[in-house]
Protein backbone atom coordinates (compact mmCIF):
# COMPACT_ATOMS: atom_id res chain seq x y z
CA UNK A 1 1.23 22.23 21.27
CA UNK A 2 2.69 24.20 18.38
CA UNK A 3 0.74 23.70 15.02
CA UNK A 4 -1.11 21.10 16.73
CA UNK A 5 1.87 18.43 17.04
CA UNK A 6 1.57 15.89 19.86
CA UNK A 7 4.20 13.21 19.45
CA UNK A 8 5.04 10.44 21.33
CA UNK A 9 7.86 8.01 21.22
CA UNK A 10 7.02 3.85 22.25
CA UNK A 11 9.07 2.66 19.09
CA UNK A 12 12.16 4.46 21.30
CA UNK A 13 11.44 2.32 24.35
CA UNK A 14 12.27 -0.73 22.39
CA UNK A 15 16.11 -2.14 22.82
CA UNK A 16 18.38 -0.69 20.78
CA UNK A 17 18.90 -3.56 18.43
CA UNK A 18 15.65 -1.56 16.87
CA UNK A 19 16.85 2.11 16.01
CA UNK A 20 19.25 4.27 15.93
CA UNK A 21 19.26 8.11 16.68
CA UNK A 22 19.51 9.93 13.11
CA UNK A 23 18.82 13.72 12.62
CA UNK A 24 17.66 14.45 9.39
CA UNK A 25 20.12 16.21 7.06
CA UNK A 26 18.90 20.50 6.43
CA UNK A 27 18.21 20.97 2.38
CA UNK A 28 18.77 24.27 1.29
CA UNK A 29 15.54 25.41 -0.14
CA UNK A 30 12.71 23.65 1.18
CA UNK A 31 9.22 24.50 -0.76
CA UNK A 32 5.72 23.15 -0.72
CA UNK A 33 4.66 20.62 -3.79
CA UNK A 34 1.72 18.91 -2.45
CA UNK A 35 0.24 19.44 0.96
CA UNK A 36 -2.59 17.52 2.04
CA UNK A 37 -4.94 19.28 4.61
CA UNK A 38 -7.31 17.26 5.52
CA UNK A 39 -5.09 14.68 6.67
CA UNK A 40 -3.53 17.20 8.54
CA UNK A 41 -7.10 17.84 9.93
CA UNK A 42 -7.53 14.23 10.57
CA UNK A 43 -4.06 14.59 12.00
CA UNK A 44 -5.22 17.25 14.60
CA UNK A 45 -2.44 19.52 13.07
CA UNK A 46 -2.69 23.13 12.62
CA UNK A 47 -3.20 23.76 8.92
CA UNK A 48 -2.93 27.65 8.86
CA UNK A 49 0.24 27.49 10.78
CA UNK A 50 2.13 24.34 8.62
CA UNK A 51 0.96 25.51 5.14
CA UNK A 52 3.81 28.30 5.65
CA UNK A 53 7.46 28.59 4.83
CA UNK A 54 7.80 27.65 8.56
CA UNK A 55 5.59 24.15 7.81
CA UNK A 56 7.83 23.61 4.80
CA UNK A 57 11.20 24.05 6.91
CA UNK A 58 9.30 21.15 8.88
CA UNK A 59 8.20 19.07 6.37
CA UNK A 60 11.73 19.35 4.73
CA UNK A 61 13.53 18.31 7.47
CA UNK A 62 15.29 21.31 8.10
CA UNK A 63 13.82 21.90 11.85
CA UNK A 64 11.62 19.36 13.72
CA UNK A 65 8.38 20.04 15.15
CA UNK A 66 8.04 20.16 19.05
CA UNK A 67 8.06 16.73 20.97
CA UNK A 68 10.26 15.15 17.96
CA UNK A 69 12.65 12.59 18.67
CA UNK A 70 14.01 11.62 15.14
CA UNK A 71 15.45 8.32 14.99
CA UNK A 72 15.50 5.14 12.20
CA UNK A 73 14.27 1.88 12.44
CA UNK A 74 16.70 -1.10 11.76
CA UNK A 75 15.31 -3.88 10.02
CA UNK A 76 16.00 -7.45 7.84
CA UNK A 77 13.97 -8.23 5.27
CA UNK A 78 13.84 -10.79 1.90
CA UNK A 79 14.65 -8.98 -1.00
CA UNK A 80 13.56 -11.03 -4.14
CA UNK A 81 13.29 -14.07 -2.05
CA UNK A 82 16.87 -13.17 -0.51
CA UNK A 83 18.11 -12.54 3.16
CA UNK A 84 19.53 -9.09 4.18
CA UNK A 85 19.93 -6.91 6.88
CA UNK A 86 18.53 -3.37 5.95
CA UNK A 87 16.97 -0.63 7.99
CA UNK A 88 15.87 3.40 7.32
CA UNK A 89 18.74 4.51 4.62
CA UNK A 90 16.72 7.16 3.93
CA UNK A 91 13.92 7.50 5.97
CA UNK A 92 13.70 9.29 9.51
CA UNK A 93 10.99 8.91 12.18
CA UNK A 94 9.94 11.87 14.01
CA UNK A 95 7.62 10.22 16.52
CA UNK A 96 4.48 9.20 16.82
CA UNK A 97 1.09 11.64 16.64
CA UNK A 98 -1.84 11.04 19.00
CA UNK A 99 -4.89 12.56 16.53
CA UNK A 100 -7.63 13.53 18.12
CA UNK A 101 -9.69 10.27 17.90
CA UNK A 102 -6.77 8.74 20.09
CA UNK A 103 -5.21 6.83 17.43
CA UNK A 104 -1.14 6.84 17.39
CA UNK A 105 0.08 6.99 13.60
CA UNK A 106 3.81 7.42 12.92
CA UNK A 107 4.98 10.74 11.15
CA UNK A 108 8.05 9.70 9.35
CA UNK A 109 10.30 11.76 6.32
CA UNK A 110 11.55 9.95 3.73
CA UNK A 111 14.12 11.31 1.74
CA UNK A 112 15.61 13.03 4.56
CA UNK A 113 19.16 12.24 4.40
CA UNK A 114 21.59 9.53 5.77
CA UNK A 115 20.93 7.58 8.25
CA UNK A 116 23.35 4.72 10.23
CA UNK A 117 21.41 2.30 8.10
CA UNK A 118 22.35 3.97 4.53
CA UNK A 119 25.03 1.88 3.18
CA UNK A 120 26.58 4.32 1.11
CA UNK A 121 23.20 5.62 -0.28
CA UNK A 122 22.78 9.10 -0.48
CA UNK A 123 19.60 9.58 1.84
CA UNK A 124 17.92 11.29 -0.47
CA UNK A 125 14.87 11.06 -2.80
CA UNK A 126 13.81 12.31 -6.16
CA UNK A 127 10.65 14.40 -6.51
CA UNK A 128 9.11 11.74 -8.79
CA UNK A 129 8.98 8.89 -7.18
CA UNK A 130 7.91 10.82 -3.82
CA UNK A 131 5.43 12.36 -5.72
CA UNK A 132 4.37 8.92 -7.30
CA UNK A 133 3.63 7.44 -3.47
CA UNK A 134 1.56 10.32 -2.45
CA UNK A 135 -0.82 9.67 -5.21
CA UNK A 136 -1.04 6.23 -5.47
CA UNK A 137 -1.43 6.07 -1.29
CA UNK A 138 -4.06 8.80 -1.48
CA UNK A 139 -5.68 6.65 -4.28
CA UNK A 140 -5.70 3.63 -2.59
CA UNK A 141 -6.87 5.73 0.34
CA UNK A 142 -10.22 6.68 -1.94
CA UNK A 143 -10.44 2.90 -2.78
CA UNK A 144 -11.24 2.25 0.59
CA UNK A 145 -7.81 -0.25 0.15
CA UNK A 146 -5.41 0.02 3.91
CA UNK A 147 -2.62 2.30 3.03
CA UNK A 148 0.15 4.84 4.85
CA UNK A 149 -1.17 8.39 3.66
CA UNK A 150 1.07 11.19 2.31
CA UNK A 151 0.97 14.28 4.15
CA UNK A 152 3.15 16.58 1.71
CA UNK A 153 6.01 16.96 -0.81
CA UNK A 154 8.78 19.14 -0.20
CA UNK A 155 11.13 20.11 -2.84
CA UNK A 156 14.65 20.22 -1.58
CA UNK A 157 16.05 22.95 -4.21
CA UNK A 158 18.87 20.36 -4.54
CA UNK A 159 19.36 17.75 -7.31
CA UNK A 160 19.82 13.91 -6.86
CA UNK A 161 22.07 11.70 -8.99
CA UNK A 162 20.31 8.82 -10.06
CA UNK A 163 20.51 7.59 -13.65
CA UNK A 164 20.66 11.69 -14.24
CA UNK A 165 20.27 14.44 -12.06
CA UNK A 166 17.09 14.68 -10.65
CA UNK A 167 15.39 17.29 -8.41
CA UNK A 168 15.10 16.31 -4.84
CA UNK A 169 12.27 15.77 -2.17
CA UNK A 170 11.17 14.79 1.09
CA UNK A 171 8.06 13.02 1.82
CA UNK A 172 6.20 12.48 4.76
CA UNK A 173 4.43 9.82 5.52
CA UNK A 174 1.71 8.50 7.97
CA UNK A 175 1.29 5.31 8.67
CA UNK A 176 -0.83 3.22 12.03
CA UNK A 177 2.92 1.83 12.16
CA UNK A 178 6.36 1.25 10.45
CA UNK A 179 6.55 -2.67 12.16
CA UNK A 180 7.24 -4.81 9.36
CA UNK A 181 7.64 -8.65 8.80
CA UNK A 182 11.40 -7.32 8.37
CA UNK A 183 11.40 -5.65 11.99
CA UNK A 184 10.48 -9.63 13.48
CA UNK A 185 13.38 -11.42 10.91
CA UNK A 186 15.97 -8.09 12.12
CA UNK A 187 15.34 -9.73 15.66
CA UNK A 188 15.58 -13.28 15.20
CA UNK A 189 18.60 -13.08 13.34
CA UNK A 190 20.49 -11.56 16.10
CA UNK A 191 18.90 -14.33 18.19
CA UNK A 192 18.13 -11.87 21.10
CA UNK A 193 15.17 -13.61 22.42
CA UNK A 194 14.98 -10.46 25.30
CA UNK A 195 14.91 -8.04 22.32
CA UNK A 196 11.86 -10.67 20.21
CA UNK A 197 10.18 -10.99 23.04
CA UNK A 198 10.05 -7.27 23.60
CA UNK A 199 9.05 -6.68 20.03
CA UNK A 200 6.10 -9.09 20.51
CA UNK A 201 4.42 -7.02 23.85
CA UNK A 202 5.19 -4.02 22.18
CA UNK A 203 3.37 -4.74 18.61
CA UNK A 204 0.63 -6.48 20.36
CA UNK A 205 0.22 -3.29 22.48
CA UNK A 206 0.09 -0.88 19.42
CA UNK A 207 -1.88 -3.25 17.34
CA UNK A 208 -3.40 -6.22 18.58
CA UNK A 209 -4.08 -5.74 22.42
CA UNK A 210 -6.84 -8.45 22.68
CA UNK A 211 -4.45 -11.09 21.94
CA UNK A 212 -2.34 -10.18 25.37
CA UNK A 213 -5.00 -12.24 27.05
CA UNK A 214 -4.89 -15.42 24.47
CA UNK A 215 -3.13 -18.59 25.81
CA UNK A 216 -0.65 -17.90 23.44
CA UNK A 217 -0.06 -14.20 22.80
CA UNK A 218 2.35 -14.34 20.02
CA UNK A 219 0.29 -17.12 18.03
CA UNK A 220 -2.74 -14.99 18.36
CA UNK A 221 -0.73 -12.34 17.13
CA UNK A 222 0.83 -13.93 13.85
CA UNK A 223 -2.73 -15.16 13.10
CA UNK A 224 -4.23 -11.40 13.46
CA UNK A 225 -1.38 -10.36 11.12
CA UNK A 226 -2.32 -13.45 8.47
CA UNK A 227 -6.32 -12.29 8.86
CA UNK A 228 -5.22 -8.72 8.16
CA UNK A 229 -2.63 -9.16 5.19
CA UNK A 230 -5.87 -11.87 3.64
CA UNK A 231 -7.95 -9.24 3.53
CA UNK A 232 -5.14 -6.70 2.13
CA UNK A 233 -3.82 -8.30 -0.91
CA UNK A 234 -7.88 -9.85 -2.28
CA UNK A 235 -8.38 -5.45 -2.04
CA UNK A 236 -5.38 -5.50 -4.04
CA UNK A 237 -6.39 -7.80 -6.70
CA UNK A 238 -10.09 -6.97 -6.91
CA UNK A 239 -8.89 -2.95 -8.60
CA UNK A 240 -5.99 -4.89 -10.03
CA UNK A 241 -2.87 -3.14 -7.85
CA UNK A 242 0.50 -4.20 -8.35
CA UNK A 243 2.59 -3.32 -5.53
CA UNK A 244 5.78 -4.63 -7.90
CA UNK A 245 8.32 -5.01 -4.84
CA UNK A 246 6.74 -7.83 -1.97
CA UNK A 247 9.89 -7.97 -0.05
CA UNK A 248 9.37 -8.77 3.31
CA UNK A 249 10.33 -5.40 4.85
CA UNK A 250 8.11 -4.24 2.63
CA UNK A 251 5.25 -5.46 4.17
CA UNK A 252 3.22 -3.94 7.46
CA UNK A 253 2.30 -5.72 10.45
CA UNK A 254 -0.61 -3.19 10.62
CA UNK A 255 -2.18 -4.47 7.34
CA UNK A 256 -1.69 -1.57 5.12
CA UNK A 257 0.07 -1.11 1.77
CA UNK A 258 3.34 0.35 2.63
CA UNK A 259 6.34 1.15 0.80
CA UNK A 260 5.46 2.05 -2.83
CA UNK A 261 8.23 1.88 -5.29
CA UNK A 262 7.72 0.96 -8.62
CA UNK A 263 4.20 0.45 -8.22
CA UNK A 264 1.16 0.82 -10.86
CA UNK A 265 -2.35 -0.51 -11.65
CA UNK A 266 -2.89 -3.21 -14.85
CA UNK A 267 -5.00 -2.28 -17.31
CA UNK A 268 -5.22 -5.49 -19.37
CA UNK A 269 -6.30 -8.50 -17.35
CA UNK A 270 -2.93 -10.44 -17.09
CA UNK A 271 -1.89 -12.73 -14.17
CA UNK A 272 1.84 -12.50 -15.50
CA UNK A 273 1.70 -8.52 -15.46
CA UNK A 274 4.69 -7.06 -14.16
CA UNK A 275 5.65 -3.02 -14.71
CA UNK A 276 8.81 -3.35 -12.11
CA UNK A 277 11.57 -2.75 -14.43
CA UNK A 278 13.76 -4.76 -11.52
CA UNK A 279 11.50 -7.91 -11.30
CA UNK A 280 13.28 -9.55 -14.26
CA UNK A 281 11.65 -13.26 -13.39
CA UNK A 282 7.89 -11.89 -12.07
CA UNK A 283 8.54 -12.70 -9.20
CA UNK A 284 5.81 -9.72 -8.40
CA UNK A 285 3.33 -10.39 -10.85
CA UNK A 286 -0.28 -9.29 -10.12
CA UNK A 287 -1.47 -13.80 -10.19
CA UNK A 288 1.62 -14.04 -7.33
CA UNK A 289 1.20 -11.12 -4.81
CA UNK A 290 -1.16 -13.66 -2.92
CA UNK A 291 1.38 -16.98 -2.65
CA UNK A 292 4.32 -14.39 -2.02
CA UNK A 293 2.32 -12.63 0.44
CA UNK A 294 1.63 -16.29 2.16
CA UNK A 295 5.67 -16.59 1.64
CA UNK A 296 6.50 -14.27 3.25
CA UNK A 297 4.27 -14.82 6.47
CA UNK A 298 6.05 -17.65 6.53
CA UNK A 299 9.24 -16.06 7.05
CA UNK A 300 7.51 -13.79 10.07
CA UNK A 301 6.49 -17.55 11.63
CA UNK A 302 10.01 -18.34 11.34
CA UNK A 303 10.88 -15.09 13.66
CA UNK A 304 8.13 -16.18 15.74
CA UNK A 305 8.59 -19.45 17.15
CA UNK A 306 10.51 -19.10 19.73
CA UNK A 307 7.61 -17.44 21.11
CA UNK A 308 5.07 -19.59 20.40
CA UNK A 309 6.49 -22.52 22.05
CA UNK A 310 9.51 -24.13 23.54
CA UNK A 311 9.13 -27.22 21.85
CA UNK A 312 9.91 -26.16 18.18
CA UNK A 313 7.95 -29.02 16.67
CA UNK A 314 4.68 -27.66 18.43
CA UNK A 315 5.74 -23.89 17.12
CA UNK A 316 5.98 -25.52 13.83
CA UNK A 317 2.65 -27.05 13.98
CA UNK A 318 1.60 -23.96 15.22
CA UNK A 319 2.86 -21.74 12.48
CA UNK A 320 1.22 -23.87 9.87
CA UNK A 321 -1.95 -24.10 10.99
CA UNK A 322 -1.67 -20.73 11.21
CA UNK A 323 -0.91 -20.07 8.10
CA UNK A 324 -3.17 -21.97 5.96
CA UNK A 325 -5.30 -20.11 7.15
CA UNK A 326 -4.17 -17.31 4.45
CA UNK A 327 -5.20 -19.28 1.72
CA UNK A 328 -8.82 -20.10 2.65
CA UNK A 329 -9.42 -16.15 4.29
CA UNK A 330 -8.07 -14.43 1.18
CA UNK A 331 -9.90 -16.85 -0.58
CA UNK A 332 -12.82 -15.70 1.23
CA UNK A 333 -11.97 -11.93 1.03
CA UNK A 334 -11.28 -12.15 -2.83
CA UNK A 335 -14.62 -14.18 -3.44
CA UNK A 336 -16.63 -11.68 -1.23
CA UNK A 337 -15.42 -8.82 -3.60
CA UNK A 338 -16.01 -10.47 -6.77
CA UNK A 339 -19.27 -11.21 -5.63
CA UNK A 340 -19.84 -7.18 -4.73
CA UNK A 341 -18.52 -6.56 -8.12
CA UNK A 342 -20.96 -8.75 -10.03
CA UNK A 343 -23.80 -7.54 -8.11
CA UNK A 344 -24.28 -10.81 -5.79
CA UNK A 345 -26.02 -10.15 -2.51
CA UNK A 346 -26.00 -14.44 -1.78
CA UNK A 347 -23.46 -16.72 -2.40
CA UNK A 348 -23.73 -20.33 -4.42
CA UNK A 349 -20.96 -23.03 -4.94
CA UNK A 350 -20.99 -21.99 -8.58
CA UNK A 351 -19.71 -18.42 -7.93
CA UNK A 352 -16.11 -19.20 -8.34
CA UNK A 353 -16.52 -20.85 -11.71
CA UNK A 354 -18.17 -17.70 -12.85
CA UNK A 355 -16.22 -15.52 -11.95
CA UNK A 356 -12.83 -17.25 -13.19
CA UNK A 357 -15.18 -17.51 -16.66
CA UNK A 358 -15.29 -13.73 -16.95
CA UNK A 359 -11.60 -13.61 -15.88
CA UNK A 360 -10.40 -16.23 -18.61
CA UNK A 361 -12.42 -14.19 -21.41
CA UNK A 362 -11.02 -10.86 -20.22
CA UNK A 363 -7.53 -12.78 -20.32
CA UNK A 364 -8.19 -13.89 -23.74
CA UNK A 365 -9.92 -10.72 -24.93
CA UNK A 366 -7.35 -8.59 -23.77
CA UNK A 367 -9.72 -6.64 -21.57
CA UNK A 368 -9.10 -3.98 -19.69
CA UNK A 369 -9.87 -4.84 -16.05
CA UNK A 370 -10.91 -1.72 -14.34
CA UNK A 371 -13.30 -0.63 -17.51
CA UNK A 372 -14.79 -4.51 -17.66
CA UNK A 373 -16.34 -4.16 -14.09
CA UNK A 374 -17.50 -0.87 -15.00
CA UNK A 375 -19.55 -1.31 -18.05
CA UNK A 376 -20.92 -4.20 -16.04
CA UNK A 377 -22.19 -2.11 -13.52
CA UNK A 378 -24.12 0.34 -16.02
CA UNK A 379 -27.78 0.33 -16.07
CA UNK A 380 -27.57 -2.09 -19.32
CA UNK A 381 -25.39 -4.41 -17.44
CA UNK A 382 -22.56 -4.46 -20.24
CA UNK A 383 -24.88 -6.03 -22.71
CA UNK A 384 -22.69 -3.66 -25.88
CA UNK A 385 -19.17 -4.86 -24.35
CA UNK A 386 -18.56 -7.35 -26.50
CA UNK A 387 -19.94 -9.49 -29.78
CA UNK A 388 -17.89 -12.82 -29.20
CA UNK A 389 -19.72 -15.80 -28.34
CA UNK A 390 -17.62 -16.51 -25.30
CA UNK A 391 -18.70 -12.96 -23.66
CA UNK A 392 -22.32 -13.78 -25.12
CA UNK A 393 -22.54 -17.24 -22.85
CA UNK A 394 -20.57 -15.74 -20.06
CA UNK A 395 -23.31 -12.77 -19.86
CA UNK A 396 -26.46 -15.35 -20.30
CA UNK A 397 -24.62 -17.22 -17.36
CA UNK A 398 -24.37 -14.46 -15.00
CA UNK A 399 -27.87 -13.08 -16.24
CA UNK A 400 -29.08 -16.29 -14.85
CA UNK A 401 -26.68 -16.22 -11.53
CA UNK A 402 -28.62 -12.60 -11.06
CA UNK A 403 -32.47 -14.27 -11.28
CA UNK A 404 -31.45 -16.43 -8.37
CA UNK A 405 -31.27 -13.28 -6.16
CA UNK A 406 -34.54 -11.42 -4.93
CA UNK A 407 -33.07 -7.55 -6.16
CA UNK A 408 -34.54 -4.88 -8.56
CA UNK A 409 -32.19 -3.49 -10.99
CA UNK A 410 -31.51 -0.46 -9.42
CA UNK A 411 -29.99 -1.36 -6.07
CA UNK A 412 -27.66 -3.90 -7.69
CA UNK A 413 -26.07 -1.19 -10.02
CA UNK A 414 -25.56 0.65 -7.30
CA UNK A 415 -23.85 -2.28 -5.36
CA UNK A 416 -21.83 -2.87 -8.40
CA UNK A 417 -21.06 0.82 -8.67
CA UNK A 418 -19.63 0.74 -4.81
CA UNK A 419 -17.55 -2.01 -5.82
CA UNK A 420 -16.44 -1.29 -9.26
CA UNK A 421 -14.51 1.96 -9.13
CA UNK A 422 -14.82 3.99 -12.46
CA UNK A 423 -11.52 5.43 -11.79
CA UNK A 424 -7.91 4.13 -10.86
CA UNK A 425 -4.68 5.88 -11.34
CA UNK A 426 -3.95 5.18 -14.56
CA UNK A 427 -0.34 4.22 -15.83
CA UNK A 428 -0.16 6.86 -18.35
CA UNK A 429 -1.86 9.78 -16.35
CA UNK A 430 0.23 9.38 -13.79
CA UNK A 431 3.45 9.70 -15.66
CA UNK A 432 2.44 12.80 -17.28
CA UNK A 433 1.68 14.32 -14.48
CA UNK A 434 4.81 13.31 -12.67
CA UNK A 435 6.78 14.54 -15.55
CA UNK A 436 4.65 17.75 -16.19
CA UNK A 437 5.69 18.60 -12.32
CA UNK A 438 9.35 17.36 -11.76
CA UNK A 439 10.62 18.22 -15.30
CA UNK A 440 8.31 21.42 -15.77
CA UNK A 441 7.45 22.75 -12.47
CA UNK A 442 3.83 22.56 -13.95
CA UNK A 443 1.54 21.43 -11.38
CA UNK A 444 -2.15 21.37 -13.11
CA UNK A 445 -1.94 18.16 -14.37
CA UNK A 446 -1.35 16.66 -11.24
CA UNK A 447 -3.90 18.90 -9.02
CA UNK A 448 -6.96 17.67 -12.03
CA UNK A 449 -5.63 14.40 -11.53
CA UNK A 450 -5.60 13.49 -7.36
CA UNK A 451 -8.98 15.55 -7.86
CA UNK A 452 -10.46 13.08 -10.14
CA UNK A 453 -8.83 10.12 -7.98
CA UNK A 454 -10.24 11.22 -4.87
CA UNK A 455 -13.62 9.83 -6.00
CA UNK A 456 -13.15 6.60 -7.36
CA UNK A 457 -17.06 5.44 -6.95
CA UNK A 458 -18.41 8.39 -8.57
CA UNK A 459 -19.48 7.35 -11.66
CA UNK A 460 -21.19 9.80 -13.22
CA UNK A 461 -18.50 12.42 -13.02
CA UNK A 462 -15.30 10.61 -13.74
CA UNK A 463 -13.60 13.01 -16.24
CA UNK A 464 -12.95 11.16 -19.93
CA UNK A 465 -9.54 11.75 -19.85
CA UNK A 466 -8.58 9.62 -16.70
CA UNK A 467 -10.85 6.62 -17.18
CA UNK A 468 -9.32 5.54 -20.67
CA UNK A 469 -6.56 3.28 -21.01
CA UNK A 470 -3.71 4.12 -22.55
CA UNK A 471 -3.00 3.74 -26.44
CA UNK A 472 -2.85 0.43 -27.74
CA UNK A 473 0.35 1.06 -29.54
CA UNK A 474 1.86 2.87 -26.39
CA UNK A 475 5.34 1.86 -25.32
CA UNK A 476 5.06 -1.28 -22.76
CA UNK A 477 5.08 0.59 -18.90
CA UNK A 478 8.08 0.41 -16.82
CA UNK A 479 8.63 1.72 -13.47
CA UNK A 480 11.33 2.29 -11.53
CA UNK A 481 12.14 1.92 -7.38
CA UNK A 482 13.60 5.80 -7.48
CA UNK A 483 16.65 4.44 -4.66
């Protein structure tokens, strides 16, 4: 075992419909950016013998490690609500690494050249946007929020043409899987039921094996999946994440976030926020990641019925039973966090209205969400946070919610506080520190700031600098996919 690496390959075993063989494509100087080693602890990996030249040649693609078996995954998916066959243009999976708690995570470069599945892209990635997943999937990480993890950057020494030339990178990524919705849709649009049926043992092997034994495997499957994804997006909306591209291949049988492209964190409470410079209707917006997300696990019960009976009117009765069970479990998830973040150890039928009180001022107030929560959770309780009279009855409300509950001051900030994180990537910081390293080659800015994210929940040593919003008379934010 050389540097550690044990890789496996069960994705292979599936029918070919599923993958194709793809080597990934030598760059001509491959260098360190960011290397992350405590997930290559966590990893069981070697992190003397990887943080090297030799690692880098790795990492870059231009050898593999022992055991690899490189190959991309083919895969449909709904882009903006529209049907297309896809698959790894520019992404490359090595295999899969058993860690040394005997969990099987994929290792997987993106930005590692062409692939069968490219369709004329280049296969390639700029060092911005790679450098843009690793820390918003190591922030989520902190958040406590399901995510893939980013084990390093490599710089290429070769430049990408995008809207300019742009220095190139490889990323690799770790993630419990790379099943997606898409992977399900890839298959039933073939209408292979061998190869759906195939994809059903195998992803209730890797993920779900408890629901071999159900009467109905595949049903107890899709409804794991809706549980999972419930629970997913209400993390997302309670630190105010905007994932900005919900296609369906975009989203992860295993639950976590996956796949982040023009991604980025609100800072004003708005439902209609979008930042996706490519999500010209809002399709996106932060108020509709949870109905797209229950969209598009309706499109994964389409791929599914065949499977989850013969008679398609009982797989349709199935499937929706099923599924409205989204709405009421992320309304669940979403109302349990809102209660952490107020401070509520019980629950009462009024705790919706109060919390969509506090969200209609913030809307109205134009509020930043992330700094709301936090003043709330100070030992004063946000009493200074505002002099309107709607904030003034909101507070007396919830000051009145709070004397229902049998808890001291003291361990309810401190609830709050492990609820309310004091720090999230911020729009701004991030882009200067993604500019300061692609355009500059200066890497302190973003070093001070995956320090600072790495300890979201600390709140008494969040640095100034990264908890502010940015100006008020700062340009609106855009971001950009980076394909």
């Amino acid at each position: 075992m050389v540097s550690g690496w044990r890789l496996e390959h069960t994705y292979a075993g599936l029918p070919a419909l599923f993958h194709s063989a793809a080597a990934p494509t030598p760059v001509r100087d491959p260098q360190f950016v960011v290397f992350n080693p405590a997930l290559a602890v966590t990893l069981g990996l070697d992190v003397a013998a990887l943080d090297t030249p030799a690692g880098a040649a790795i990492f870059g693609g231009n050898t593999v490690p022992e055991g690899a078996r490189p190959l991309a995954q083919a895969y449909a998916g709904h882009q903006f609500g529209h049907f297309t066959g896809l698959g790894d243009g520019r992404a490359i999976l090595l295999g899969e690494q058993m860690t040394p708690d005997g969990a099987r995570v994929d290792v997987q470069l993106k930005g590692a050249g062409q692939t069968p599945y490219s369709r004329r892209g280049d296969g390639r990635a700029a060092l911005g946007p790679m450098l843009r997943e690793l820390v918003i999937s190591e922030a989520m990480h902190a958040l406590g929020i399901p995510t893939s993890r980013s084990l390093a950057v490599v710089s290429t020494g070769e430049l990408v043409q995008r809207e300019r030339a742009l220095p190139g990178a490889v990323l690799t990524r770790v993630a419990a899987s790379h099943l997606r919705v898409g992977t399900f849709e890839w298959a039933a649009a073939h209408r292979d039921p061998a190869a759906l049926a195939a994809l059903v043992d195998y992803t209730i092997h890797r993920h779900d094996p408890a629901a071999a034994a159900a009467p109905v495997p595949a049903l107890a499957l899709f409804e794991a999946i809706v549980e999972r994804q419930a629970a997913l997006i209400a993390r997302w909306q309670l630190v105010g994440f905007i994932h900005g591209v919900m296609n369906t291949d975009n989203m992860a049988i295993s639950g976590e976030t996956i796949d982040y492209g023009p991604c980025a964190f609100m800072d004003v409470y708005d439902p209609d926020t979008v930042f996706s410079s490519i999500d010209h209707q809002g399709r996106y917006a932060y108020g509709n990641q949870p109905p797209i997300a229950h969209w598009n696990l309706a499109r994964l019960a389409e791929a599914l019925l065949p499977r989850f009976a013969d008679d398609q009117a009982i797989a349709i009765e199935c499937a929706n039973a099923a599924l409205e069970r989204f709405v009421t479990r992320y309304q669940h998830h979403w109302l349990a966090g809102m209660r952490g973040k107020l401070g509520l150890a019980t629950a009462e039928d009024g705790d919706v209205a109060l919390v969509t009180a506090l969200l209609d001022w913030m809307r109205s107030a134009r509020a930043d969400f992330t700094n709301t929560f936090r003043a709330l959770s100070a030992e004063d309780g946000g009493r200074d946070l505002s002099r309107d009279a709607a904030f003034t009855a909101w507070h007396a409300q919830w000051q009145g919610r709070l004397a229902h509950e049998a808890v001291t001051p003291e361990p309810r900030v401190e609830r709050m506080q492990r609820h309310n994180p004091a720090i999230i990537p911020r729009n701004h910081q991030v882009e200067a520190a993604l500019t300061a390293a692609a355009d500059d080659g200066d890497l302190a800015p973003l070093e001070r700031l995956l320090a600072a994210l790495a300890t979201p929940f600390d709140h008494a040593r969040v640095p100034v600098e990264f908890a502010e919003p940015a100006a008020p008379d700062a340009r609106p934010y855009r971001t950009f996919c980076g394909t």
